[in-house]
Protein backbone atom coordinates (compact mmCIF):
# COMPACT_ATOMS: atom_id res chain seq x y z
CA UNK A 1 71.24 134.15 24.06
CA UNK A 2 68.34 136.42 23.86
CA UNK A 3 66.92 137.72 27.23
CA UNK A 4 64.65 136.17 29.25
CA UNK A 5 61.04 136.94 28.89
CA UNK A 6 59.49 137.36 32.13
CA UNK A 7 55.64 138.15 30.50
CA UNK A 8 55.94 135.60 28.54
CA UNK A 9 57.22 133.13 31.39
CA UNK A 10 55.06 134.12 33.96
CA UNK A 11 51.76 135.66 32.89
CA UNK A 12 49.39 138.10 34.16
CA UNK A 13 47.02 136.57 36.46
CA UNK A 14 44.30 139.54 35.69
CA UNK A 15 44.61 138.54 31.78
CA UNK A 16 45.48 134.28 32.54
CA UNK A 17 43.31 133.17 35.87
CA UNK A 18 40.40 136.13 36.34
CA UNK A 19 39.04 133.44 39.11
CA UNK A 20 41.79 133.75 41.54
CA UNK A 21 41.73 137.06 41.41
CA UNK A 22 39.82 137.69 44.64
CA UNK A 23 42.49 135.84 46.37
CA UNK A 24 44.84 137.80 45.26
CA UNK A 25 43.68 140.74 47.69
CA UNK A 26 45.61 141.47 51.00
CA UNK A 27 42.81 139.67 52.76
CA UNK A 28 41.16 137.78 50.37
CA UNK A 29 38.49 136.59 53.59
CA UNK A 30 36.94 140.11 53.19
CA UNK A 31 33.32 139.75 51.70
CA UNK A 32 33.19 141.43 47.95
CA UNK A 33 31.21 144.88 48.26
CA UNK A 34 28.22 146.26 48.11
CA UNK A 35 25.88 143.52 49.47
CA UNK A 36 23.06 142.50 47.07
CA UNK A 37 20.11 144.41 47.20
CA UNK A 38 16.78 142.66 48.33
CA UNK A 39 12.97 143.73 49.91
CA UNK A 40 11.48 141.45 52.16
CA UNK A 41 7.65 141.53 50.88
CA UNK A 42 4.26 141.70 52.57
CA UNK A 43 5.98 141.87 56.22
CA UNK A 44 4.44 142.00 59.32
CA UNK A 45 7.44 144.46 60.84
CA UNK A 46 8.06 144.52 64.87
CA UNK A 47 8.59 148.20 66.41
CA UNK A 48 10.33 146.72 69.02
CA UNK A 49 11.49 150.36 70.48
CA UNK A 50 7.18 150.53 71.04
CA UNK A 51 6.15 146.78 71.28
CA UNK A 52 3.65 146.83 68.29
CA UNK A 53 3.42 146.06 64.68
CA UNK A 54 4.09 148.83 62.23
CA UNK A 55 0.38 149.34 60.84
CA UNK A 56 -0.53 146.74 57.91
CA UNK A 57 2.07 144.25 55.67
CA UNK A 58 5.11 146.14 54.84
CA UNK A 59 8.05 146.34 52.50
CA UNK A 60 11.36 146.55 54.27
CA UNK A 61 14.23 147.56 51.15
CA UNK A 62 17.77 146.22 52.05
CA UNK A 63 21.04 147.81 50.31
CA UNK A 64 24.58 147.46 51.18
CA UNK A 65 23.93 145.83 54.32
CA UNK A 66 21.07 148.65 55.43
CA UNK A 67 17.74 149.44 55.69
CA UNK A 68 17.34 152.05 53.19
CA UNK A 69 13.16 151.92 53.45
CA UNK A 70 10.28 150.89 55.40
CA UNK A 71 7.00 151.24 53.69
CA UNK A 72 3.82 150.00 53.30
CA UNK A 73 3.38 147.22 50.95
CA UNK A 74 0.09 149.15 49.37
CA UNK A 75 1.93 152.17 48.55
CA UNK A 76 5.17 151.60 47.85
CA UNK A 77 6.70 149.86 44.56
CA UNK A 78 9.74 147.90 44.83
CA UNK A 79 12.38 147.48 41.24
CA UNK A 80 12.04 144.53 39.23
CA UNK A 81 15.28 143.96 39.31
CA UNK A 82 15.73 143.83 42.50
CA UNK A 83 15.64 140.48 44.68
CA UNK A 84 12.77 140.02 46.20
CA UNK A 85 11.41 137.43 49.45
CA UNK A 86 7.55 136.93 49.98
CA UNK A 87 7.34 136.25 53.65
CA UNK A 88 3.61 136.93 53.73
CA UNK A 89 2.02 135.74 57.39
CA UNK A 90 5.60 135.81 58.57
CA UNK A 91 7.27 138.86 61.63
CA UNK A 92 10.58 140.57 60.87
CA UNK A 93 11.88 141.33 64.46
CA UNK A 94 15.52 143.38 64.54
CA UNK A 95 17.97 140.93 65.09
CA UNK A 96 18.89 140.18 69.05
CA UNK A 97 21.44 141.10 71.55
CA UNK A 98 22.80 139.43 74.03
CA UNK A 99 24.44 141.75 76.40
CA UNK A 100 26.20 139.13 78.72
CA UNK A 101 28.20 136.17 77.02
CA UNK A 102 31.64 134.44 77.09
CA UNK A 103 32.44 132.95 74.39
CA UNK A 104 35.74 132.01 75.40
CA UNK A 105 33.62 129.56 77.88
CA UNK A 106 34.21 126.77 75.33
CA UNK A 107 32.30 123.42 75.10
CA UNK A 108 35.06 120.46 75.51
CA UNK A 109 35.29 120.15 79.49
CA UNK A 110 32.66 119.38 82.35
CA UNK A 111 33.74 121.50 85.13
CA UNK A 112 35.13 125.20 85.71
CA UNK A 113 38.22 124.07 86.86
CA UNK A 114 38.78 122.34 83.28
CA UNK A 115 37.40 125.60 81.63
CA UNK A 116 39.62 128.20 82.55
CA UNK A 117 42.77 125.68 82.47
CA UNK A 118 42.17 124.97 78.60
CA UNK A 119 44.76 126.31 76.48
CA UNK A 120 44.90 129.70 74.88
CA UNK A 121 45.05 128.28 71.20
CA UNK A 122 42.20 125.74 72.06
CA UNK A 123 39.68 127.84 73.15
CA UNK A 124 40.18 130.25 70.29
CA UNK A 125 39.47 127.41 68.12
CA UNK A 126 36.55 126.26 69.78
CA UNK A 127 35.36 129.77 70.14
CA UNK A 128 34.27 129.68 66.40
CA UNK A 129 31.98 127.65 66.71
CA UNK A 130 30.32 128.75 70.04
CA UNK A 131 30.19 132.43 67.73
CA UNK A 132 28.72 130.63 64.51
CA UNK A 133 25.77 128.72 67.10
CA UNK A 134 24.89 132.29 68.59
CA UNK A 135 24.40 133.48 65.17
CA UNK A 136 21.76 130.92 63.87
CA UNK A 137 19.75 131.41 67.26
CA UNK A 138 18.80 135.15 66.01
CA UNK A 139 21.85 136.86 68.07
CA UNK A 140 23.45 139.21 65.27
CA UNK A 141 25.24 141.21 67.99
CA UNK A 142 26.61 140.03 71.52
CA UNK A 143 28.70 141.56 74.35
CA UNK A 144 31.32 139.66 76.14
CA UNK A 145 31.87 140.71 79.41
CA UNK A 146 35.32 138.75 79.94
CA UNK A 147 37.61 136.55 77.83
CA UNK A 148 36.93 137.77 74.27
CA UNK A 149 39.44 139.90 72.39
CA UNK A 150 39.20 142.72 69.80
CA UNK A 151 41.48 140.15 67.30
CA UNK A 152 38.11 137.74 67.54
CA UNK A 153 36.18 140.85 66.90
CA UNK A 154 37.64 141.97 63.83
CA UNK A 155 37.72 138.52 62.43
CA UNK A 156 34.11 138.22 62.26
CA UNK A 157 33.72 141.97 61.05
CA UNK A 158 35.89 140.86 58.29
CA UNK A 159 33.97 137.53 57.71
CA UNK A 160 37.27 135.33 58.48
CA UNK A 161 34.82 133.70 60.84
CA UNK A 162 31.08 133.19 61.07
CA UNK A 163 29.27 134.92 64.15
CA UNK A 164 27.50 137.95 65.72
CA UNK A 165 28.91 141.17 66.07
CA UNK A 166 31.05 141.55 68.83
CA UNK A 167 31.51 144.35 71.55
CA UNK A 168 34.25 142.57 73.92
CA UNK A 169 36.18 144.29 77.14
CA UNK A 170 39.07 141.89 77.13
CA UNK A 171 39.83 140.41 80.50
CA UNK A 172 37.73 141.56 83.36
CA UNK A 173 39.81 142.78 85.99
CA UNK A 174 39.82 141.36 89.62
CA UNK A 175 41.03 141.76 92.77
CA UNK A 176 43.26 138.83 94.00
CA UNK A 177 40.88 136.54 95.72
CA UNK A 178 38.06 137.82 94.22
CA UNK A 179 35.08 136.89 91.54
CA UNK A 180 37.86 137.11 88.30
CA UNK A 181 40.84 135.50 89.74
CA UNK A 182 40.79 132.01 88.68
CA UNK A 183 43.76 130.73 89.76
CA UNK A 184 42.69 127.85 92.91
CA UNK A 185 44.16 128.21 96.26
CA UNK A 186 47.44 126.93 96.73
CA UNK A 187 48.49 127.88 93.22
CA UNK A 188 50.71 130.50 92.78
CA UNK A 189 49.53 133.23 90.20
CA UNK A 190 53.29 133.29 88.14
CA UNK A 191 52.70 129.49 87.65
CA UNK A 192 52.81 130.02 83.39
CA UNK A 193 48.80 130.04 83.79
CA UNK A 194 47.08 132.80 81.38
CA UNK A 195 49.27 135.80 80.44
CA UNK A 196 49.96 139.52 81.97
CA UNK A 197 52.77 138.16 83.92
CA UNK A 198 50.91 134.97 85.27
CA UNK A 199 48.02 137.12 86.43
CA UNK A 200 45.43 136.41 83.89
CA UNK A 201 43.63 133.03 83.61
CA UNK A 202 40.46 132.53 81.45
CA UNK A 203 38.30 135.22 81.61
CA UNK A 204 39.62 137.71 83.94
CA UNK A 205 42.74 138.71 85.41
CA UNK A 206 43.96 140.16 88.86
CA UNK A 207 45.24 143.47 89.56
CA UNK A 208 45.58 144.86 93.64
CA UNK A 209 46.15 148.65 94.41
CA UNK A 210 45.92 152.21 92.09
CA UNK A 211 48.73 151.69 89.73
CA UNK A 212 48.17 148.43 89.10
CA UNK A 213 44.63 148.39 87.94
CA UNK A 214 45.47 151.94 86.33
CA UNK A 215 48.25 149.58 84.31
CA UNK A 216 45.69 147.06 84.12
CA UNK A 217 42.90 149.33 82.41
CA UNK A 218 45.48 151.10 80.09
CA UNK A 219 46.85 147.26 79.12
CA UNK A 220 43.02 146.09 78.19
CA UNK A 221 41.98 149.83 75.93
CA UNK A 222 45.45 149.35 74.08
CA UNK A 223 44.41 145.92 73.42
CA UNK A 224 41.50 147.24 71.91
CA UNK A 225 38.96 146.48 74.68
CA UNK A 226 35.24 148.50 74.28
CA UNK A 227 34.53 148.83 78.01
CA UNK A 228 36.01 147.69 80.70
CA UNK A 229 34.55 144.95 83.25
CA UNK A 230 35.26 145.05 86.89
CA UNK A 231 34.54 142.48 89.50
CA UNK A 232 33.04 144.18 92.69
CA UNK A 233 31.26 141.83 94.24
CA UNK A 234 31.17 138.16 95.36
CA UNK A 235 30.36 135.40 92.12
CA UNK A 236 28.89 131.39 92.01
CA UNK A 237 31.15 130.23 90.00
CA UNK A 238 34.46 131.64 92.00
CA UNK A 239 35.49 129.45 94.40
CA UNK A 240 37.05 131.77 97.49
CA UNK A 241 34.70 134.84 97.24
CA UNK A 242 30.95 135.00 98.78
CA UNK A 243 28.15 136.19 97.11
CA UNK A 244 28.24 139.27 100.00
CA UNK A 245 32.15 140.45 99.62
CA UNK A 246 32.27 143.68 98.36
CA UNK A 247 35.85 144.17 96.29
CA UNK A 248 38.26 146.69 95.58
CA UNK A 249 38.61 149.58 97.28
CA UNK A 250 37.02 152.88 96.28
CA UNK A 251 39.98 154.21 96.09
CA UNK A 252 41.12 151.70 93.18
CA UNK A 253 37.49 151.69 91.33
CA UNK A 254 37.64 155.30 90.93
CA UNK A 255 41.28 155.05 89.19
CA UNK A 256 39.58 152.63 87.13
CA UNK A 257 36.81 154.60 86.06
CA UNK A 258 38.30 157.67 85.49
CA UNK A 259 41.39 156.48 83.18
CA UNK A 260 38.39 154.72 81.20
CA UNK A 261 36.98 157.75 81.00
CA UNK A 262 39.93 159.74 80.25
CA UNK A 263 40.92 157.16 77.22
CA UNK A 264 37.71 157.83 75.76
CA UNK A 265 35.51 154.64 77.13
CA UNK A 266 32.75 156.26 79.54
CA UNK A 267 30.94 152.60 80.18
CA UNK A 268 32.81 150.82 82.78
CA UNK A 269 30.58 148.01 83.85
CA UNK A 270 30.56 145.73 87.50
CA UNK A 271 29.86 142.72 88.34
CA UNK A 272 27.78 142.92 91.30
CA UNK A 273 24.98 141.07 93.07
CA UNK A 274 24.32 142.84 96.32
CA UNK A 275 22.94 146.27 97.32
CA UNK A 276 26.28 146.94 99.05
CA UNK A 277 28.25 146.01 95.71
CA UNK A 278 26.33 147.59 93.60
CA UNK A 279 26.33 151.32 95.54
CA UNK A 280 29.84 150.86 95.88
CA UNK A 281 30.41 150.50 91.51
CA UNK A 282 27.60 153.71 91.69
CA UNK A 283 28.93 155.84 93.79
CA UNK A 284 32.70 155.53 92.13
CA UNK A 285 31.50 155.90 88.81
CA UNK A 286 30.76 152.55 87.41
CA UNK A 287 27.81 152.93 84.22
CA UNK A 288 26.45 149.40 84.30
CA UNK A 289 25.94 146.48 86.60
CA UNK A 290 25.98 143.04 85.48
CA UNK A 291 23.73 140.78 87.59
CA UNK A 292 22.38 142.69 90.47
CA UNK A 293 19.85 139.58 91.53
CA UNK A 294 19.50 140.82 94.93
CA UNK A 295 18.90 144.89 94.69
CA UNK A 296 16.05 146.44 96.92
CA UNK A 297 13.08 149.16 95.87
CA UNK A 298 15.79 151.76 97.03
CA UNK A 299 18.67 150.88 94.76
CA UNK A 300 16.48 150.36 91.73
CA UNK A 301 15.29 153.93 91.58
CA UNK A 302 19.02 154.60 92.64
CA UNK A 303 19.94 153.26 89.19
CA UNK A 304 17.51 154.26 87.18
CA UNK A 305 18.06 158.03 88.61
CA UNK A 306 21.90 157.59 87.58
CA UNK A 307 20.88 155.87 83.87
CA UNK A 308 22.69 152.97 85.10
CA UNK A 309 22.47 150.24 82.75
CA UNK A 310 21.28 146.56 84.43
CA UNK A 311 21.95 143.35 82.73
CA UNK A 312 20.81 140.69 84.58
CA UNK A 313 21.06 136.96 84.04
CA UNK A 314 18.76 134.50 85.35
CA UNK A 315 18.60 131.47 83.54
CA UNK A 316 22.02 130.70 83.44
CA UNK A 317 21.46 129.67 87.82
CA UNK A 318 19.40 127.24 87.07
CA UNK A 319 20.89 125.40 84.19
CA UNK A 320 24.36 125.42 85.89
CA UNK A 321 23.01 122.71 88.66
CA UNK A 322 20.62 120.67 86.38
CA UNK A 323 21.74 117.71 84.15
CA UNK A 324 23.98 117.58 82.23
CA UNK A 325 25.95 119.93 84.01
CA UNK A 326 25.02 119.07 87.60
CA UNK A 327 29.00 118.58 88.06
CA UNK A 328 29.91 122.17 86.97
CA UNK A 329 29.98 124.10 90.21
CA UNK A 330 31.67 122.43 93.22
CA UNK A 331 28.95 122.23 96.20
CA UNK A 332 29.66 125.81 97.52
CA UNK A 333 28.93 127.05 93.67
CA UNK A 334 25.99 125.26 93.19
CA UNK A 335 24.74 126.80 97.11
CA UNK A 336 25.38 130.41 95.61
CA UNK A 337 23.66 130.03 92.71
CA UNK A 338 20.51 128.83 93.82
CA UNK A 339 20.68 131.57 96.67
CA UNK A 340 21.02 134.29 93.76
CA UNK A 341 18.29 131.96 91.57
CA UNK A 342 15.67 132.70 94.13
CA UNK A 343 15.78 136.46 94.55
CA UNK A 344 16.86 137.33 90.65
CA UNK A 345 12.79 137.45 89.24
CA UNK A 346 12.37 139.50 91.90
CA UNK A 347 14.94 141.90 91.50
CA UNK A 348 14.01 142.65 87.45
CA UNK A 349 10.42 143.28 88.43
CA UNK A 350 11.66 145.63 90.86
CA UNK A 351 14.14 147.37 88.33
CA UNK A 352 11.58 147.68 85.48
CA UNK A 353 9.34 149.19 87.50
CA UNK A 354 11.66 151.72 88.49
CA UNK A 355 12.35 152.20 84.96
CA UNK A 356 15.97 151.58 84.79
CA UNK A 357 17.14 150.47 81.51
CA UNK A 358 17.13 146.20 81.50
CA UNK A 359 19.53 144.10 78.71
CA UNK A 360 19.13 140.64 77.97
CA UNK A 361 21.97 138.64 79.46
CA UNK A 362 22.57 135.07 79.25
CA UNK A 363 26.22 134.34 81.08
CA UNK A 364 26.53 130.57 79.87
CA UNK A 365 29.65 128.90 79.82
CA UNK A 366 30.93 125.53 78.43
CA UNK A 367 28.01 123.68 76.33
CA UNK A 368 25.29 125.59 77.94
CA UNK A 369 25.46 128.24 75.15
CA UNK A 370 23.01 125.64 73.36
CA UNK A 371 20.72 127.39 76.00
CA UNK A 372 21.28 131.13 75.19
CA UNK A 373 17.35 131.83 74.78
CA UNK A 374 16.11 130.12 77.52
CA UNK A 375 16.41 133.30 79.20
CA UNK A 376 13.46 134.79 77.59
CA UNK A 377 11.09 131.79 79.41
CA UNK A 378 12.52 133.07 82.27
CA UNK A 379 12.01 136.30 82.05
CA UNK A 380 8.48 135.52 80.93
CA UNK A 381 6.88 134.28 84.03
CA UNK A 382 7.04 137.69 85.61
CA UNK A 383 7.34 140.40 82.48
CA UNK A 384 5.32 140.82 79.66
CA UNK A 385 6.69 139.95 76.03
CA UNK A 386 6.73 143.47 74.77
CA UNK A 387 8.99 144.29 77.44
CA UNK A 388 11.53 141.60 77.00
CA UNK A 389 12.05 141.92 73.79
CA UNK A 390 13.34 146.10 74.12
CA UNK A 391 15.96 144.20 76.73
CA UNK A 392 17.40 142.07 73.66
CA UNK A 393 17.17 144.93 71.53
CA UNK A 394 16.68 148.21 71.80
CA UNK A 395 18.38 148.75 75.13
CA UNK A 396 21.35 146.83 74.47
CA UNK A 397 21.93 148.86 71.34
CA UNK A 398 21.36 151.84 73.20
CA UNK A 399 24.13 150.89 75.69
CA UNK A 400 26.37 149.97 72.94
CA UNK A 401 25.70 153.62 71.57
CA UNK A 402 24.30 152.06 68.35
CA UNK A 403 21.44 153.53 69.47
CA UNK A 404 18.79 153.86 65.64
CA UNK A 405 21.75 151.49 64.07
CA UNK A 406 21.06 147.95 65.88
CA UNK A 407 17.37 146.81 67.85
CA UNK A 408 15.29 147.79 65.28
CA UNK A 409 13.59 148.01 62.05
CA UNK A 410 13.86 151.43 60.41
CA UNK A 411 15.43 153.56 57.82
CA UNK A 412 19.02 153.94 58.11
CA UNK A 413 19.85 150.92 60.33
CA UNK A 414 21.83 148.01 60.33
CA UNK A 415 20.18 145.39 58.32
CA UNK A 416 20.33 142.84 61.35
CA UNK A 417 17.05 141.28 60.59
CA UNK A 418 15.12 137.48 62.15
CA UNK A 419 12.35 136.31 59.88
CA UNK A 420 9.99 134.12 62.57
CA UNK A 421 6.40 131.88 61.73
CA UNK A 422 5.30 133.21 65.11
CA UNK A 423 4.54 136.03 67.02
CA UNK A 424 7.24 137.01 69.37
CA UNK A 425 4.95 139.83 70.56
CA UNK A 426 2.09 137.44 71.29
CA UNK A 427 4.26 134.92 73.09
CA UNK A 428 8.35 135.70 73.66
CA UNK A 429 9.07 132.12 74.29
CA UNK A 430 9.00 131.50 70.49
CA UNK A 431 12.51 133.08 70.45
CA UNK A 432 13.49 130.21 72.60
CA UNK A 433 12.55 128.32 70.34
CA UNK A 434 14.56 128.48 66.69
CA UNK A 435 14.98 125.50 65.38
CA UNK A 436 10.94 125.83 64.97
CA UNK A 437 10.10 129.44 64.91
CA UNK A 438 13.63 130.92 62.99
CA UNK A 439 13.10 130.99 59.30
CA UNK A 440 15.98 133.36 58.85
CA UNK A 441 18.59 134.87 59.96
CA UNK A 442 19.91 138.40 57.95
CA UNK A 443 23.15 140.13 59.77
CA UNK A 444 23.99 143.60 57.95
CA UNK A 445 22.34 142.29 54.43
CA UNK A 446 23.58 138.85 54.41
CA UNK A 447 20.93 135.84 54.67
């Protein structure tokens, strides 16, 4: 009996099937590199870091998923052989940032109390295609600021999923009782809700004196959290803190901050509304401040003096109590959030002109992410569009510390690119708009 032939019986895929080759690879998901190389022709390019267009129709040159040349269409000569898209009469704008989302805040339910009750495996699910909606609205980058996880993060770096870049701090941490702690009154925290020993629900979870939000913190950067969110201040949509608590001791903020710090993440952010809650995140360290609706003159300049970074969120108030989602907040939520509605215009007026540093957040939950760009409308009616637009790109990217890689359309950046028919300079409610204005989306080379 002659021995067996194992070429023979089972041949060499690389010689037999050269088409399933790519599946052959570890993770066969990963997109095949170098990108295609391609020059968007005769555009009108948006310096958004200025708020003008670069001088005359230009050429931008796209290789490997960057910018590798911005020049003027007259002088410049671009490779036959190269791809090329005419998009005379049309803007390229860098692609936007939304510096406030959850995208664990899944569509499915009608209320809060449904959201952050959904299960773990569910909302994952779901969560693709919340990521893959954000993407086709211009937002090639977003920041969640509780609920998201680094595994979601690296799947859509690796392409297993469609969606924006994503920065993501884990769970934001809470005190018990306050804006992140989800569980309703009467409930008892170890009920097998969430994870963390019972003590995480949805987006946040609770932690109460130094070593347990040091534990907490160290939990969330081994996770592989970029920043770390803390709740210092009363929310809307929490339903036994008011707007004017201020939370956690400073004792327990500046453990927080400093083990960031220490394990290499310097931008600890804080969810605050009020003057009082937002000194108390400044003065104990705390880099940014998510909201901050009702800051005075005096804590503007405070923030701006410190390079504290503001995100505020203003449209997502008034979308929360209108149809179809009147029956989101109970009656105390829906109080709160027209209380924080009213003073919000106010308070980014007053922190622009103190010339603190303003992202574009949105903060939508549930099937209210359809509405992501209404928040340029809003800020509209009291900035002009120039301005806006550095919040949804520039800044963001310069809070990030991507700083000359995202926000903008130059040499050696990130080819996160919108093509648009009209001119978000002229009028920056045309980015609230894509389904007329979008004519493409381009994230890191890819159309």
């Amino acid at each position: 009996m002659s021995p067996f032939d194992f070429a023979t019986a089972f041949p060499n895929p690389a010689e037999a099937r050269p088409a399933v080759l790519p599946d052959l690879a570890i993770k066969p998901w990963v997109p095949a590199a170098p990108h295609k190389a391609f020059c968007l022709v005769n555009a009108t390019v948006i310096d958004s870091a200025n708020g003008w267009f670069l001088n005359g129709p230009h050429n931008v040159m796209v290789e490997n998923g960057t910018i590798t040349s911005v020049q003027p269409t007259a002088s410049s000569t671009v490779d036959t052989s190269v791809e090329q898209f005419d998009v005379t009469g049309k803007f390229v704008c860098p692609g936007l940032i939304d510096a406030h989302v959850h995208i664990t805040a899944v569509p499915g339910v009608e209320t809060m109390a449904d959201m952050v009750r959904l299960p773990d495996q569910l909302v994952t699910l779901r969560s693709t295609y919340v990521l893959r909606r954000m993407l086709h609205r211009g937002f090639t980058t977003v920041r969640d600021t509780g609920g998201a996880t680094k595994m979601l993060a690296e799947a859509l770096r690796e392409g297993l999923i469609e969606g924006p870049r994503l920065f993501q701090c884990g769970k934001a941490l809470s005190q018990t009782g306050g804006h992140g702690d989800f569980v309703s009154p009467g409930l008892s925290g170890g009920d097998g809700l969430g994870c963390c020993g019972g003590h995480a629900l949805s987006l946040g979870r609770t932690a109460d004196g130094v070593p347990a939000v040091l534990k907490a913190v160290r939990e969330e950067l081994k996770q592989g959290a970029d920043f770390i969110k803390v709740m210092l201040g009363g929310g809307v949509a929490s339903e036994s803190d008011a707007i004017e608590t201020v939370q956690y001791t400073a004792e327990e903020v500046r453990a927080i901050t400093t083990t960031a710090s220490q394990m290499g993440k310097k931008l600890v952010t804080a969810h605050a509304y009020t003057v009082e809650a937002i000194r108390h995140a400044v003065d104990n360290g705390v880099r940014g401040i998510e909201h901050g609706n009702l800051l005075d003159e005096a804590t503007a300049k405070l923030l701006a003096e410190k390079d504290i970074y503001l995100t505020p969120t203003l449209s997502c108030y008034g979308i929360m109590v209108r149809a179809p989602f009147e029956n989101f907040l109970n009656e105390e939520g829906r109080d709160k959030s027209v209380h924080v509605m009213q003073e919000g215009l106010n308070a980014l007026k007053l922190a622009e002109h103190a010339g603190v540093t303003v992202c574009y957040g949105s903060d939508l939950l549930i099937s209210m992410h359809a509405l992501q760009t209404e928040e340029f409308t809003i800020r509209s009616k009291v900035l002009p569009a120039a301005t806006i637009l550095k919040h949804a790109t520039v800044n963001p990217a310069r809070m990030l510390g991507q700083q000359g890689k995202l926000g903008v359309v130059s040499q050696g950046a990130i080819a996160d690119l919108l093509v648009l028919s009209s001119n978000p300079l002229e009028d920056i409610t045309v980015l609230d708009r894509p389904e007329t204005y979008l004519v493409a989306v381009i994230q890191e080379g890819r159309v």
